[in-house]
Every structure is written in structure tokens, then in C-alpha cells.
N, C-alpha and C. Protein backbone atom coordinates (compact mmCIF):
# COMPACT_ATOMS: atom_id res chain seq x y z
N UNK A 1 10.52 24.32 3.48
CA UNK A 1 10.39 24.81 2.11
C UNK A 1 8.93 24.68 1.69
N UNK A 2 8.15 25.73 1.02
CA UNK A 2 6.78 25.80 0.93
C UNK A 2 6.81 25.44 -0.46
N UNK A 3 5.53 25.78 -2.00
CA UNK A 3 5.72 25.59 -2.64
C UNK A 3 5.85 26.63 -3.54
N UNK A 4 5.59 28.31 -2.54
CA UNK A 4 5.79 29.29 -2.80
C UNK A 4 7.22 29.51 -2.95
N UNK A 5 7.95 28.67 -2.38
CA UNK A 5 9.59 29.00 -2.90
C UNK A 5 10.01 28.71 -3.94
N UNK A 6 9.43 27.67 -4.36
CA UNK A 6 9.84 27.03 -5.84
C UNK A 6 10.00 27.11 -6.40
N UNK A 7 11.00 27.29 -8.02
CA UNK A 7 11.04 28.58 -9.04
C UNK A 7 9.85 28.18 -9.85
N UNK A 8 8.98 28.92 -10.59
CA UNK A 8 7.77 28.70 -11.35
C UNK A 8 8.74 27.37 -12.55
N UNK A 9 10.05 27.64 -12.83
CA UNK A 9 9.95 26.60 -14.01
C UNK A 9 10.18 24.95 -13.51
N UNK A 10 10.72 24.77 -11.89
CA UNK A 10 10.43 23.34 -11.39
C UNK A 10 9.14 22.67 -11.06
N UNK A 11 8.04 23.71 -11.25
CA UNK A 11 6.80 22.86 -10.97
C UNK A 11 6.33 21.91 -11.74
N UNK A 12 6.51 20.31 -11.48
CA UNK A 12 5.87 19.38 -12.54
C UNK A 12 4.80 18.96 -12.50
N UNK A 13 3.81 19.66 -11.40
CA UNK A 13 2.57 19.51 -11.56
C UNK A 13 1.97 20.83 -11.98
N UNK A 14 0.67 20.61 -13.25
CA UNK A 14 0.21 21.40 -13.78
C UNK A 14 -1.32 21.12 -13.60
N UNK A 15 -2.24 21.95 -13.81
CA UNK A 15 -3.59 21.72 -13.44
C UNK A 15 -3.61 20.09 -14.33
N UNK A 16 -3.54 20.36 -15.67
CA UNK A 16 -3.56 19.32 -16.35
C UNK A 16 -3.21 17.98 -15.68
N UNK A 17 -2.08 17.63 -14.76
CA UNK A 17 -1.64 16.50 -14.46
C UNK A 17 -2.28 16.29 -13.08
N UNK A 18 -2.57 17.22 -12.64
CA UNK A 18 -3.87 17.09 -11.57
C UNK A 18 -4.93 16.29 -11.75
N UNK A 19 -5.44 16.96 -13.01
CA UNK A 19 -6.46 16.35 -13.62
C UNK A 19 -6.33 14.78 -13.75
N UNK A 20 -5.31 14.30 -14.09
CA UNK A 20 -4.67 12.94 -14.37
C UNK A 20 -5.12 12.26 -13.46
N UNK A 21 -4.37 12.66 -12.23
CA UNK A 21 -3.78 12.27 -10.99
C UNK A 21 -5.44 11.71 -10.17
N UNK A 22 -6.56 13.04 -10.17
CA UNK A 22 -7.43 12.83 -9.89
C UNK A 22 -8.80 11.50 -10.42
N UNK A 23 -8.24 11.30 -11.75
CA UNK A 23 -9.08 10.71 -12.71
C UNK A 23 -8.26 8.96 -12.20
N UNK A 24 -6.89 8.75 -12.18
CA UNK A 24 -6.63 7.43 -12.18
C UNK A 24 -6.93 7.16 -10.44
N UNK A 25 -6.74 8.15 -9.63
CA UNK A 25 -7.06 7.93 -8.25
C UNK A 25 -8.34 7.45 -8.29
N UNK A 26 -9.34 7.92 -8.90
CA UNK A 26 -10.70 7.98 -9.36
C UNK A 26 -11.26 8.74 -7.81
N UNK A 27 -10.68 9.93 -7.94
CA UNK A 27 -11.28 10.85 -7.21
C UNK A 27 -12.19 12.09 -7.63
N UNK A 28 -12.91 12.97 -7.08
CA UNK A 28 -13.51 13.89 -7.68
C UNK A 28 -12.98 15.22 -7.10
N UNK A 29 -12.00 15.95 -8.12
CA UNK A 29 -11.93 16.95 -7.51
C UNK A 29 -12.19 18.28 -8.20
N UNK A 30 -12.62 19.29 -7.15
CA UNK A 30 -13.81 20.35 -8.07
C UNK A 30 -12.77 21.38 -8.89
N UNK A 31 -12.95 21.71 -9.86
CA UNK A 31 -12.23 22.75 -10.33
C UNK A 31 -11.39 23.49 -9.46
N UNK A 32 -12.34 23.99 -8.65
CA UNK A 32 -11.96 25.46 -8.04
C UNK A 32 -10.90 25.13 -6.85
N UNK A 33 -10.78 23.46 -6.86
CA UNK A 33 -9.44 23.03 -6.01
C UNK A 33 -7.87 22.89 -6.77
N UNK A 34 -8.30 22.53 -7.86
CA UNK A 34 -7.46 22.31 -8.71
C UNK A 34 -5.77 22.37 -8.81
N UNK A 35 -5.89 24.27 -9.10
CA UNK A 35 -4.85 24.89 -8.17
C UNK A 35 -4.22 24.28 -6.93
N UNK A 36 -4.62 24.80 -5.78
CA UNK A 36 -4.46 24.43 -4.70
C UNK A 36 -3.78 23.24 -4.63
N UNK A 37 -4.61 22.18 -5.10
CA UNK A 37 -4.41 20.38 -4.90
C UNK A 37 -3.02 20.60 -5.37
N UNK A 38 -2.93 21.52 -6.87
CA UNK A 38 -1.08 21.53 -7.51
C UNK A 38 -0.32 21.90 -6.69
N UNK A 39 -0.17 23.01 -6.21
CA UNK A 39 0.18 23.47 -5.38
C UNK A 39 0.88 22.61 -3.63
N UNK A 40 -0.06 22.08 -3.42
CA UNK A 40 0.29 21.15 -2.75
C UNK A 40 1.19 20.06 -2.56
N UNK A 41 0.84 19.56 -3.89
CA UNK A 41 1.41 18.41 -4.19
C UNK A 41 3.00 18.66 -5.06
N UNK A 42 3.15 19.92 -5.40
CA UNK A 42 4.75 20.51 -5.77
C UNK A 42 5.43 20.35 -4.32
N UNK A 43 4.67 20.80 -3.39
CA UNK A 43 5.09 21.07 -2.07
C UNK A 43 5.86 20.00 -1.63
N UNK A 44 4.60 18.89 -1.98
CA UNK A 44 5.02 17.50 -1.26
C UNK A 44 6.39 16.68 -2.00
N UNK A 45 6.15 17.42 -3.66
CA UNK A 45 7.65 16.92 -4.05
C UNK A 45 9.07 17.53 -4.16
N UNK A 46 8.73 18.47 -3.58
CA UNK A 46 9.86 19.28 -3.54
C UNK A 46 10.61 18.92 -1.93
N UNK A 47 9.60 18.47 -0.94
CA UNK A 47 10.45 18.14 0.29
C UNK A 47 11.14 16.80 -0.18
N UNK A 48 9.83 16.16 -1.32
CA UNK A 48 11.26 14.53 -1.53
C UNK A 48 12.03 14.65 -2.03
N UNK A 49 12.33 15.39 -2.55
CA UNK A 49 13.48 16.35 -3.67
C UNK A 49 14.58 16.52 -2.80
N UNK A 50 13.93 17.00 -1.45
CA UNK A 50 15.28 17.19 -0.67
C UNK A 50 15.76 16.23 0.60
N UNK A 51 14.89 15.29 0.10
CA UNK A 51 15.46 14.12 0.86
C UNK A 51 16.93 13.63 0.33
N UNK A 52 16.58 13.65 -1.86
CA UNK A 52 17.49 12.88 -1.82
C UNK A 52 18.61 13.97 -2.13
N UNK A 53 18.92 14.76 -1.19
CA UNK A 53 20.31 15.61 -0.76
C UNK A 53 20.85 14.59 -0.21
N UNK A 54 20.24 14.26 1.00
CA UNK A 54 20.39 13.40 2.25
C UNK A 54 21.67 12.48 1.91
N UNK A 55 23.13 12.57 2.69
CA UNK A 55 23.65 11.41 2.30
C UNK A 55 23.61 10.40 2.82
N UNK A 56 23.20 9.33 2.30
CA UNK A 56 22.92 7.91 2.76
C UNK A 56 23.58 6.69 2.67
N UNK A 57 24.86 6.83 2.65
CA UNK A 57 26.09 5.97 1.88
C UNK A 57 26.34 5.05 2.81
N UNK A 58 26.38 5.43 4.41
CA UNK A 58 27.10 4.55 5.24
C UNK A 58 25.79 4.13 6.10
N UNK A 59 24.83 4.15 5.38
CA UNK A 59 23.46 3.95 6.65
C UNK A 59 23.14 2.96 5.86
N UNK A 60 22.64 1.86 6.74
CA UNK A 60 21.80 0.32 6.57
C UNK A 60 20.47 0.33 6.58
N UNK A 61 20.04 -0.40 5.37
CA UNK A 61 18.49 -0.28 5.18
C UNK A 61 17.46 -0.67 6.35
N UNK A 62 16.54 -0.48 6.77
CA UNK A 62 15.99 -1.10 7.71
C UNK A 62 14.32 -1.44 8.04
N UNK A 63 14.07 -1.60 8.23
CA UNK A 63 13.01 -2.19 8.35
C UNK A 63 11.79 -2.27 10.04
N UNK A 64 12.58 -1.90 11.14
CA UNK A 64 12.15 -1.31 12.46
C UNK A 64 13.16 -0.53 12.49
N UNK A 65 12.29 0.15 13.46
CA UNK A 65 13.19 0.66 14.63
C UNK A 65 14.19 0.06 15.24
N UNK A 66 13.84 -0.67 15.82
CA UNK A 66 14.36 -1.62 17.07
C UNK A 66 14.66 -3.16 16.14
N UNK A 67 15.93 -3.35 16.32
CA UNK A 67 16.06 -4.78 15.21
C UNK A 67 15.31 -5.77 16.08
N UNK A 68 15.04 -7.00 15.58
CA UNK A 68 14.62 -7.41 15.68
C UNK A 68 14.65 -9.00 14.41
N UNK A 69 14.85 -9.89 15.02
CA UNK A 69 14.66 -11.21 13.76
C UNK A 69 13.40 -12.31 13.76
N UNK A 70 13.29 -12.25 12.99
CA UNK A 70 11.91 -13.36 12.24
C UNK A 70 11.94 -14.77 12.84
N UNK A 71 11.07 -15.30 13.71
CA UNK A 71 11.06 -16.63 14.06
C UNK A 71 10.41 -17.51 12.90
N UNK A 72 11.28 -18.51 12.91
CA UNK A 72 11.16 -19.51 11.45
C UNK A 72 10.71 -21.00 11.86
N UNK A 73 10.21 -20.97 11.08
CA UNK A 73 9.93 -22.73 11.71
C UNK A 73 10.49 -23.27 10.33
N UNK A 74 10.08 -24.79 10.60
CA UNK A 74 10.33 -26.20 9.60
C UNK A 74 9.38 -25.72 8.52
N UNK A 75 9.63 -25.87 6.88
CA UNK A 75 8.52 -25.47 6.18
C UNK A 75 8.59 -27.24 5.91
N UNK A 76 7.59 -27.53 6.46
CA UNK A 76 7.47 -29.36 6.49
C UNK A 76 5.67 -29.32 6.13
N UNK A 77 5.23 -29.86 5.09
CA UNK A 77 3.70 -30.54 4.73
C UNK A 77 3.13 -31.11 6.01
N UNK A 78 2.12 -30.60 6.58
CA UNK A 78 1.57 -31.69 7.50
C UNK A 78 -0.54 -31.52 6.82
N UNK A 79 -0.90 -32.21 7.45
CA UNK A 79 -2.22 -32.48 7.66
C UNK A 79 -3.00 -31.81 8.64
N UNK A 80 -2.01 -31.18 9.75
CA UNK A 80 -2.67 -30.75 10.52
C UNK A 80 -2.68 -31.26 11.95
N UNK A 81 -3.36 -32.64 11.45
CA UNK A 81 -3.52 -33.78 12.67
C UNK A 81 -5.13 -32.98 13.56
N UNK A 82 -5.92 -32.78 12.88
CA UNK A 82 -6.89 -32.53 13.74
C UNK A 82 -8.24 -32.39 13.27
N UNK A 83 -8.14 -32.90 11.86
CA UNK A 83 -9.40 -33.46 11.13
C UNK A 83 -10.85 -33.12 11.74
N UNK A 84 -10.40 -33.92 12.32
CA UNK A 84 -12.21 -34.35 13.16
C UNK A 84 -12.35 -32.87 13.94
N UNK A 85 -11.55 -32.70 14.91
CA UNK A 85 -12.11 -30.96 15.41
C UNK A 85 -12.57 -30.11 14.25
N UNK A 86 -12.26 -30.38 13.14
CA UNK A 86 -12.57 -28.73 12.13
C UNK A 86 -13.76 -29.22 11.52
N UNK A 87 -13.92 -30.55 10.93
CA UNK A 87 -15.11 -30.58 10.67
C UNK A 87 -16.24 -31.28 11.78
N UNK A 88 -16.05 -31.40 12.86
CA UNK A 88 -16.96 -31.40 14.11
C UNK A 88 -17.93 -30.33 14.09
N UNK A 89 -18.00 -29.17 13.56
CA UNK A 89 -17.88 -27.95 13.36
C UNK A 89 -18.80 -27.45 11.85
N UNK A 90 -18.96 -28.25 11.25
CA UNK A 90 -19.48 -28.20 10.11
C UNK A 90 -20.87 -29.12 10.00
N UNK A 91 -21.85 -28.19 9.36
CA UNK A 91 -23.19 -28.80 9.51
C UNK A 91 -23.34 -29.92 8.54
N UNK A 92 -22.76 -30.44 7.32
CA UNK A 92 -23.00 -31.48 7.25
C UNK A 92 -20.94 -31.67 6.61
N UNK A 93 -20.77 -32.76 6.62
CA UNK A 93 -19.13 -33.19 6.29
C UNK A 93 -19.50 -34.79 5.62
N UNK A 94 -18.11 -35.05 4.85
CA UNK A 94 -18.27 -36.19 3.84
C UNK A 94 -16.63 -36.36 4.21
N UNK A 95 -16.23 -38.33 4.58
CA UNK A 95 -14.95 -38.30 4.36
C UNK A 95 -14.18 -36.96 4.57
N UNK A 96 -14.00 -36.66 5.92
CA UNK A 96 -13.27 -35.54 6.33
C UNK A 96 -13.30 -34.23 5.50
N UNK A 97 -14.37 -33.74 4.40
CA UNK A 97 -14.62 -33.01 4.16
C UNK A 97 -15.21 -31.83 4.28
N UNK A 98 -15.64 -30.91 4.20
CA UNK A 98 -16.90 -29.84 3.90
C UNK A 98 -17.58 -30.51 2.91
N UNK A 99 -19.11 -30.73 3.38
CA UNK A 99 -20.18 -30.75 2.56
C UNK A 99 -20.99 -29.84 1.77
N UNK A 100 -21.21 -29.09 0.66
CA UNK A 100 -21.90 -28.10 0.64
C UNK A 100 -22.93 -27.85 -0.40
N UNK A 101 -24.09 -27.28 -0.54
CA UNK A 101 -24.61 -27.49 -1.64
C UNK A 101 -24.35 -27.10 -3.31
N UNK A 102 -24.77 -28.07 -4.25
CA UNK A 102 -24.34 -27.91 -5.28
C UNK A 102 -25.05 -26.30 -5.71
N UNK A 103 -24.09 -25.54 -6.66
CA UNK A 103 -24.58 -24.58 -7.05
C UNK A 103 -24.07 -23.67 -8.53
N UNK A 104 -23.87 -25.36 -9.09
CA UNK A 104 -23.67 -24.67 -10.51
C UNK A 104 -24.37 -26.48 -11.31
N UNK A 105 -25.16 -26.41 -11.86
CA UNK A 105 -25.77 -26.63 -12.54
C UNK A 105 -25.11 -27.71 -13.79
């Protein structure tokens, strides 16, 4: 379905809302696209239009392709346990800290 099929009174994009569209995108688009860009973009809503024909009643939401489940760990507080490697690593450190220079006054 193009957007040449469309009846002139379903088009809800108008140069005007182009204009919108272009300004909150904060894009620049030239006049003389204007048209066109509408045009387009009826196009693009008129195929989602006919998505929701689509019946979808007995189909499960999903999230891959291929299922697949989430490996979980313990959500348990630790420290780490490795202190000294991370700031080994750091050009100057305080009491297992980052040292850094002051820079507000």
C-alpha cells in the first residue's frame, strides 16, 4: 500500500505537522521537501494502520527470536574484595580511595 492509495481525507499528516515534527526532531527540513517528507510519512502510517488488522490474540509477546532465559545471580552487597588491585592503579590513593585534586573552591 503506497500513500498514493490513501483516501485524501485519512491523511493526518499535513505540511503543517511536518513542520512540527521537523522542529521537535530539531531537524532542518527545506520547504521544497515538505510535501514529500508528508507523503512519506502517511505511507509509513498507513502500513501501521495495517498491522493492527493483524490478529494477535493467541500469539505470546516476545522478546527474541530464539527463547532464551536471563542468568541471575545473588543480589548480595559485597566490597568487591580487591581494593588494593583498583587503586594500585591510581596515581595518587588515600585509605583505599581515589585521590584527586580539589576543584571547587
Amino acid at each position: 500500500m503506497s500513500a498514493d492509495n490513501l483516501p485524501d481525507d485519512n491523511l493526518p499528516v499535513d505540511d503543517k505537522t511536518v513542520h512540527r515534527i521537523a522542529r521537535l526532531a530539531r531537524i532542518a527540513v527545506p520547504d521544497e521537501e515538505i510535501a514529500s517528507l508528508g507523503t512519506e510519512l502517511n505511507a509509513i502510517l498507513g502500513f501501521i494502520e495495517q498491522l493492527s488488522e493483524v490478529n494477535t490474540d493467541d500469539i505470546l509477546p516476545m522478546t527474541a527470536v530464539v527463547e532464551t532465559e536471563i542468568k541471575r545471580r545473588e543480589d548480595a552487597v559485597t566490597d568487591g574484595g580487591y581494593v588494593e588491585d583498583i587503586t594500585a592503579n591510581a596515581p595518587v590513593s588515600d585509605d583505599d580511595y581515589f585521590a584527586v585534586p580539589k576543584v571547587v573552591e
